[in-house]
Protein backbone atom coordinates (compact mmCIF):
# COMPACT_ATOMS: atom_id res chain seq x y z
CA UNK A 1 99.69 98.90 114.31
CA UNK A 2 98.15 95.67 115.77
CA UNK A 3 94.08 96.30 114.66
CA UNK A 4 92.38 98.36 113.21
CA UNK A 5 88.77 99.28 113.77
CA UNK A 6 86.32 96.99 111.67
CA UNK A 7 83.99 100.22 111.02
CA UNK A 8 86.39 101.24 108.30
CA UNK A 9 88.48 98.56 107.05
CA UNK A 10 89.74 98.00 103.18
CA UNK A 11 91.17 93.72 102.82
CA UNK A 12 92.77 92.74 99.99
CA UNK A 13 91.08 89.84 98.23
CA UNK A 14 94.05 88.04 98.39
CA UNK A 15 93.96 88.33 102.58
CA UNK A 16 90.09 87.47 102.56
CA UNK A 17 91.22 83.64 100.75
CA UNK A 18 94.28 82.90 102.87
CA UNK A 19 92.94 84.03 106.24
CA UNK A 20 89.30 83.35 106.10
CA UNK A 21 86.19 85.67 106.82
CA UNK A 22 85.36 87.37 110.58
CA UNK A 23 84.99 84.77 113.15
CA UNK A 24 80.69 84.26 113.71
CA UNK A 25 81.63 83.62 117.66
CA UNK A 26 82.19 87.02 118.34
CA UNK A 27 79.59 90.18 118.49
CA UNK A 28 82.43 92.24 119.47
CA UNK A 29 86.32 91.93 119.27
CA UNK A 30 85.93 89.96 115.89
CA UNK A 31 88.07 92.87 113.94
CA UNK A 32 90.36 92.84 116.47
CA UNK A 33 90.57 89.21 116.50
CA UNK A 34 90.78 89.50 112.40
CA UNK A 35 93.65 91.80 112.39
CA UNK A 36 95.58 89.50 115.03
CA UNK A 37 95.28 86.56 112.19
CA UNK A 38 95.72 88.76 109.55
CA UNK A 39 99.24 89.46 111.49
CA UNK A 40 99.97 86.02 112.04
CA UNK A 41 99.28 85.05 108.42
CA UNK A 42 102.23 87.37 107.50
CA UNK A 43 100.32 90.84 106.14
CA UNK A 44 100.51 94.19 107.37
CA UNK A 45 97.82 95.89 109.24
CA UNK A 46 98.43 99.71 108.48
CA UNK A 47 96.17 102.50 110.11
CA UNK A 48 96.07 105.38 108.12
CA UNK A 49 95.05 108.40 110.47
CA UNK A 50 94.15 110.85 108.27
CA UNK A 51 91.44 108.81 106.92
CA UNK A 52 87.74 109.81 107.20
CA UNK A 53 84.52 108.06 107.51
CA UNK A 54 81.71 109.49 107.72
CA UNK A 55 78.69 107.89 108.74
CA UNK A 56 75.36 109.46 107.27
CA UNK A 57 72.53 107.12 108.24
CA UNK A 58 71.90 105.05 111.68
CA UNK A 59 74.22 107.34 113.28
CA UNK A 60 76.44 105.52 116.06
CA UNK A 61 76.05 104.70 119.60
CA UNK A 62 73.04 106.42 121.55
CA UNK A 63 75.30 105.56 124.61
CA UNK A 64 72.53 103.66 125.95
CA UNK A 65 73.54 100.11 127.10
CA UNK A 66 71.06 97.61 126.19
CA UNK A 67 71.82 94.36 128.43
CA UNK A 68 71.85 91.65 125.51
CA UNK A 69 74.78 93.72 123.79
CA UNK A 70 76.10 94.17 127.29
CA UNK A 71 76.17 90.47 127.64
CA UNK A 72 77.52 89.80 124.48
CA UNK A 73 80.70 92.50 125.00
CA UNK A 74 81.49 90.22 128.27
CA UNK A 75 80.97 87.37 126.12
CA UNK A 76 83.38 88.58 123.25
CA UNK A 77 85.92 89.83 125.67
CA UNK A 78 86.41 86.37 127.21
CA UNK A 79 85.89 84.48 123.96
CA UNK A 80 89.07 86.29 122.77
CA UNK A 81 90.99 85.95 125.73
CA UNK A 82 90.74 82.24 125.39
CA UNK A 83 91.14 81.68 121.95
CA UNK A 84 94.38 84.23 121.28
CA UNK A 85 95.82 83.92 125.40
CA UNK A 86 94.83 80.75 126.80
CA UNK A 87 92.47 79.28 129.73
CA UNK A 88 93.63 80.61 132.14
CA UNK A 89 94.73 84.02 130.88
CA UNK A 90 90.40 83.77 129.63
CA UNK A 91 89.95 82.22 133.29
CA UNK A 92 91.45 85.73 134.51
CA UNK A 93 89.88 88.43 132.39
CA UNK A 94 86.45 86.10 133.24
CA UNK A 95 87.16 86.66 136.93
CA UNK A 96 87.62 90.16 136.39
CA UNK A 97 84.72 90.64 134.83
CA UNK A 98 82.44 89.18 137.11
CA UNK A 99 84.20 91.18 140.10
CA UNK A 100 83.85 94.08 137.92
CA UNK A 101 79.76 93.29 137.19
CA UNK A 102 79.20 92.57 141.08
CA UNK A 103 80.88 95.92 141.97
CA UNK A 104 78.53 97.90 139.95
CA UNK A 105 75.35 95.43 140.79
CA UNK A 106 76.27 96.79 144.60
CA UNK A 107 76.51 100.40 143.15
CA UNK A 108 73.50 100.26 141.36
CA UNK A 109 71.69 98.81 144.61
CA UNK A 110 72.97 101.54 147.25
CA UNK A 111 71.60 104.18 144.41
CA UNK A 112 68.32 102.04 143.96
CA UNK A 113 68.56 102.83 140.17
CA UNK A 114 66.41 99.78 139.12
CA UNK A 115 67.90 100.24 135.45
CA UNK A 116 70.73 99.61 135.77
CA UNK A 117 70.42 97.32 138.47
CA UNK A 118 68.77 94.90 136.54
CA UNK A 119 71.19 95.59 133.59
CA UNK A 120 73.81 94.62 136.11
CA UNK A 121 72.47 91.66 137.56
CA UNK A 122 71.33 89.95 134.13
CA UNK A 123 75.08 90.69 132.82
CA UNK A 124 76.61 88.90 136.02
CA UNK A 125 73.86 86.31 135.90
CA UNK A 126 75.18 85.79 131.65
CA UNK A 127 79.04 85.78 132.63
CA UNK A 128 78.51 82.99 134.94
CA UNK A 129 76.41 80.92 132.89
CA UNK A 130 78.46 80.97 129.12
């Protein structure tokens, strides 16, 4: 197993002082980003499947997307790229991204659903200006 999901996660003590805490320049991918240097720094990551966590307050996603978290996901996603894959493999996924944004600022305009439209537009606007 590569990461784990940050939701549910158990560190030793020992992997908190030799690999340092979550990295602040991330909203999202920073677990997955932990796990990668918890890798590198020579510890397992183990999943255990059977595992359950149960969440009894503030329940989870409403699946409502709220454009700053939208911004920071495309944010995240690139910030990773770069720092684990390099410039221009971050230069790539960045590319995509945008492509991907424009494609469903068009959608959203041949539907007119204003929503999402200016969801999409404020997210391609934020990718292109880091």
């Amino acid at each position: 197993m590569d990461e784990v999901s940050g939701a549910a996660m158990l560190v030793r003590r020992d992997t908190f002082e030799q690999v340092g805490l979550l990295d602040e320049g991330f909203f999202y991918w920073e677990d997955i980003d932990w796990c990668k240097r918890i890798k590198a720094a020579g510890w397992k990551v183990v999943y255990l499947p059977r595992a359950k966590v149960v969440h009894h307050h503030f329940g989870g996603s409403s699946g409502e997307v709220r454009p700053l978290t939208h911004l920071a996901s495309l944010r995240s996603t690139h910030y990773y790229f770069r720092k684990h894959h390099g410039a221009l493999t971050a230069l790539l996924v960045k590319t995509t991204l945008v492509l991907r944004e424009a494609v469903h600022l068009l959608l959203a305009a041949i539907t007119l659903r204003r929503e999402r439209l200016r969801l999409r537009l404020n997210s391609l606007r934020g990718a292109l200006n880091p």
